[in-house]
Protein backbone atom coordinates (compact mmCIF):
# COMPACT_ATOMS: atom_id res chain seq x y z
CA UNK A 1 0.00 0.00 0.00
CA UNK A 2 0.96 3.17 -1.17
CA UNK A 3 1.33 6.68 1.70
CA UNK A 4 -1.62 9.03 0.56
CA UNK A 5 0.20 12.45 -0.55
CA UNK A 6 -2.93 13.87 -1.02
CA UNK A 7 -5.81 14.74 1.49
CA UNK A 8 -8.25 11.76 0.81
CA UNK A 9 -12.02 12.42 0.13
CA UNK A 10 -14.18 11.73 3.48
CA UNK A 11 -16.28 8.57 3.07
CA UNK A 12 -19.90 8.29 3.85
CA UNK A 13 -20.70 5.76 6.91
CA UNK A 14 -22.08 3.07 4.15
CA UNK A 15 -18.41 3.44 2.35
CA UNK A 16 -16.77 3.29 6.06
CA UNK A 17 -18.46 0.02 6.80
CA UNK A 18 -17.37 -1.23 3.71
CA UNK A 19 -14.28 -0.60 4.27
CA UNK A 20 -13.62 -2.12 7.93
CA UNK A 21 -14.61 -5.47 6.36
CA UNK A 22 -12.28 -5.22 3.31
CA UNK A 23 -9.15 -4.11 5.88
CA UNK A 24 -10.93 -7.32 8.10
CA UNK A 25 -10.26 -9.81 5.20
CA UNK A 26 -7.86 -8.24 2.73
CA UNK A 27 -7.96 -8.54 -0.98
CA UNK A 28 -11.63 -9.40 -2.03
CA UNK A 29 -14.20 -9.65 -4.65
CA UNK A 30 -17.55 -7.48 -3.24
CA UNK A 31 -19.59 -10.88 -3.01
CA UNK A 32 -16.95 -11.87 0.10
CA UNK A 33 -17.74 -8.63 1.56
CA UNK A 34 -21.71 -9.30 1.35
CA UNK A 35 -20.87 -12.67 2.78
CA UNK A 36 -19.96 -11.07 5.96
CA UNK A 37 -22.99 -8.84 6.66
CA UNK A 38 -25.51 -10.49 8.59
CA UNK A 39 -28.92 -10.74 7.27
CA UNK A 40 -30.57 -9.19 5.50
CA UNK A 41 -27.86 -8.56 3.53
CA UNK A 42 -27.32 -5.68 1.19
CA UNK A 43 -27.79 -6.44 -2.55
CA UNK A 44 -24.11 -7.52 -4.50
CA UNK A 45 -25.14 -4.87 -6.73
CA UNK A 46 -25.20 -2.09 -3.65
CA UNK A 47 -21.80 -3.15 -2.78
CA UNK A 48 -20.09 -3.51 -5.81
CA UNK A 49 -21.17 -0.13 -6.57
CA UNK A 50 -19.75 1.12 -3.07
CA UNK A 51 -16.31 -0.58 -4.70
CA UNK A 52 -16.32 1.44 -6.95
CA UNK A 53 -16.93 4.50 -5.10
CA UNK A 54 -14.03 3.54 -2.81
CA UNK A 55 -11.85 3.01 -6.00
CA UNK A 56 -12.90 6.43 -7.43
CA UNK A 57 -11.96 8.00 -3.88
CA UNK A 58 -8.94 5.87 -3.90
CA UNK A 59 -9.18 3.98 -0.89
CA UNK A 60 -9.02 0.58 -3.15
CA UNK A 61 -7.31 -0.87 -6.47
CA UNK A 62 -8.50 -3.59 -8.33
CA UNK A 63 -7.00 -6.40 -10.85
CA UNK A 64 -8.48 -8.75 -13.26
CA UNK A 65 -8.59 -12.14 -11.94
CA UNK A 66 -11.27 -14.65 -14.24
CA UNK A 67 -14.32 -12.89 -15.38
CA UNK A 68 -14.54 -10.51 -12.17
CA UNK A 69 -11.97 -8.01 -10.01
CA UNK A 70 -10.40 -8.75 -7.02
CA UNK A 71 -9.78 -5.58 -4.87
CA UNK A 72 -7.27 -4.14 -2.37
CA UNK A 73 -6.87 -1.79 0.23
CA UNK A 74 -5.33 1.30 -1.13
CA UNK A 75 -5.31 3.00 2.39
CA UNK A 76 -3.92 1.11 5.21
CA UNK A 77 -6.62 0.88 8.53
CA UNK A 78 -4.35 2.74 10.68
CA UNK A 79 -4.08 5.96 8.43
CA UNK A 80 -7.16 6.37 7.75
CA UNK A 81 -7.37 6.09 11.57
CA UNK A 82 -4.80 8.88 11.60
CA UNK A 83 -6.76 11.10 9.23
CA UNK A 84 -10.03 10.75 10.88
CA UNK A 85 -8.37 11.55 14.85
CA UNK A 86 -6.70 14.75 12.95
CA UNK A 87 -10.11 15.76 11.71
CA UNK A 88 -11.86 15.32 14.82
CA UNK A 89 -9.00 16.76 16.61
CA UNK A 90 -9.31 19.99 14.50
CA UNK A 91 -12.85 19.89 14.37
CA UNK A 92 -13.66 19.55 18.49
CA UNK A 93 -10.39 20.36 20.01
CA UNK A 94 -9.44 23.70 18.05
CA UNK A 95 -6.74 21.57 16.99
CA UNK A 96 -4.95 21.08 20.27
CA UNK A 97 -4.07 17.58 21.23
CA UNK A 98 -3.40 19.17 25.17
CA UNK A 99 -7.22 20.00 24.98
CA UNK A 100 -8.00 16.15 24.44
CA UNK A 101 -5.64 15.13 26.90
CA UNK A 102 -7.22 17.47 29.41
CA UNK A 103 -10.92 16.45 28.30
CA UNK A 104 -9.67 12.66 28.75
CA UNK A 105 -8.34 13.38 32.34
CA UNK A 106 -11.58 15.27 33.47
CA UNK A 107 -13.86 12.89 32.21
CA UNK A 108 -11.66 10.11 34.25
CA UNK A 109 -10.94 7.66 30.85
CA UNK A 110 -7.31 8.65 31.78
CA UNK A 111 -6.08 8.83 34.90
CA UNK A 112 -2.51 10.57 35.93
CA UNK A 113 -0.90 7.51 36.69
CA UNK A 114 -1.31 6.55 33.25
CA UNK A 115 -0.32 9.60 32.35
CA UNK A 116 2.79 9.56 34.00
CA UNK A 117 3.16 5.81 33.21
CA UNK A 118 3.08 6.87 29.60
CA UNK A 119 6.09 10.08 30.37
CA UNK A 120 8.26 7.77 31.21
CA UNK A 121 7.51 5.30 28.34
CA UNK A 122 8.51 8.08 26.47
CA UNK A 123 11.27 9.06 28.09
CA UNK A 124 13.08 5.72 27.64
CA UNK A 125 12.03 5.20 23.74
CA UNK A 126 13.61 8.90 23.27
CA UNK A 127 16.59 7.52 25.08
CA UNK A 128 17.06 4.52 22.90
């Protein structure tokens, strides 16, 4: 998988979903992906055009294989990941990461031993 230069388009939740099942199972054809929804599943033809949404945004890439496509992951999981915390980020935090740490603190999902725990974690790998 190639690094994104480019600021990707946003997906839709539909194209997002998609997605977390083709990063799930890797290179696929869009009848594997219907496979994996539980019933009532959407139509092949629903998802197949969603590929080719995803392929237009570039998020996948396709080769021939038979009389069909198999698709891949343009985007890796874990950037997109990246993209949609900087977004958010920007979006609720006025682009301050110290304002998330602070909200995570006062709403207790972090606590200051972690925090500290984590200082020196990154003390030592800064060390290395």
């Amino acid at each position: 998988m190639k690094k994104h230069s480019k600021t990707l388009e946003r997906l839709t939740n539909k194209e997002e979903e998609v997605m977390e099942y083709i990063w799930q199972i890797g290179p696929c054809a869009p009848k594997d992906v219907v496979a994996l929804y539980p019933k009532p599943q959407p139509h092949i033809s629903t998802i197949s055009t969603m590929f080719q949404s995803l392929e237009r945004k570039e998020y996948l890439t396709h080769e021939a294989k038979g009389r069909g496509y198999i698709y891949a992951p343009a985007v890796e999981k874990k950037d997109y990941g990246n993209g949609k915390l900087h977004s958010f980020v920007d979006r609720y935090f006025g682009n301050s990461y110290m304002n998330v740490v602070t909200a995570l603190v006062q709403e207790e999902k972090v606590t200051e031993d972690e925090l500290i725990q984590f200082l020196e974690e990154l003390k030592k790998s800064r060390q290395s």
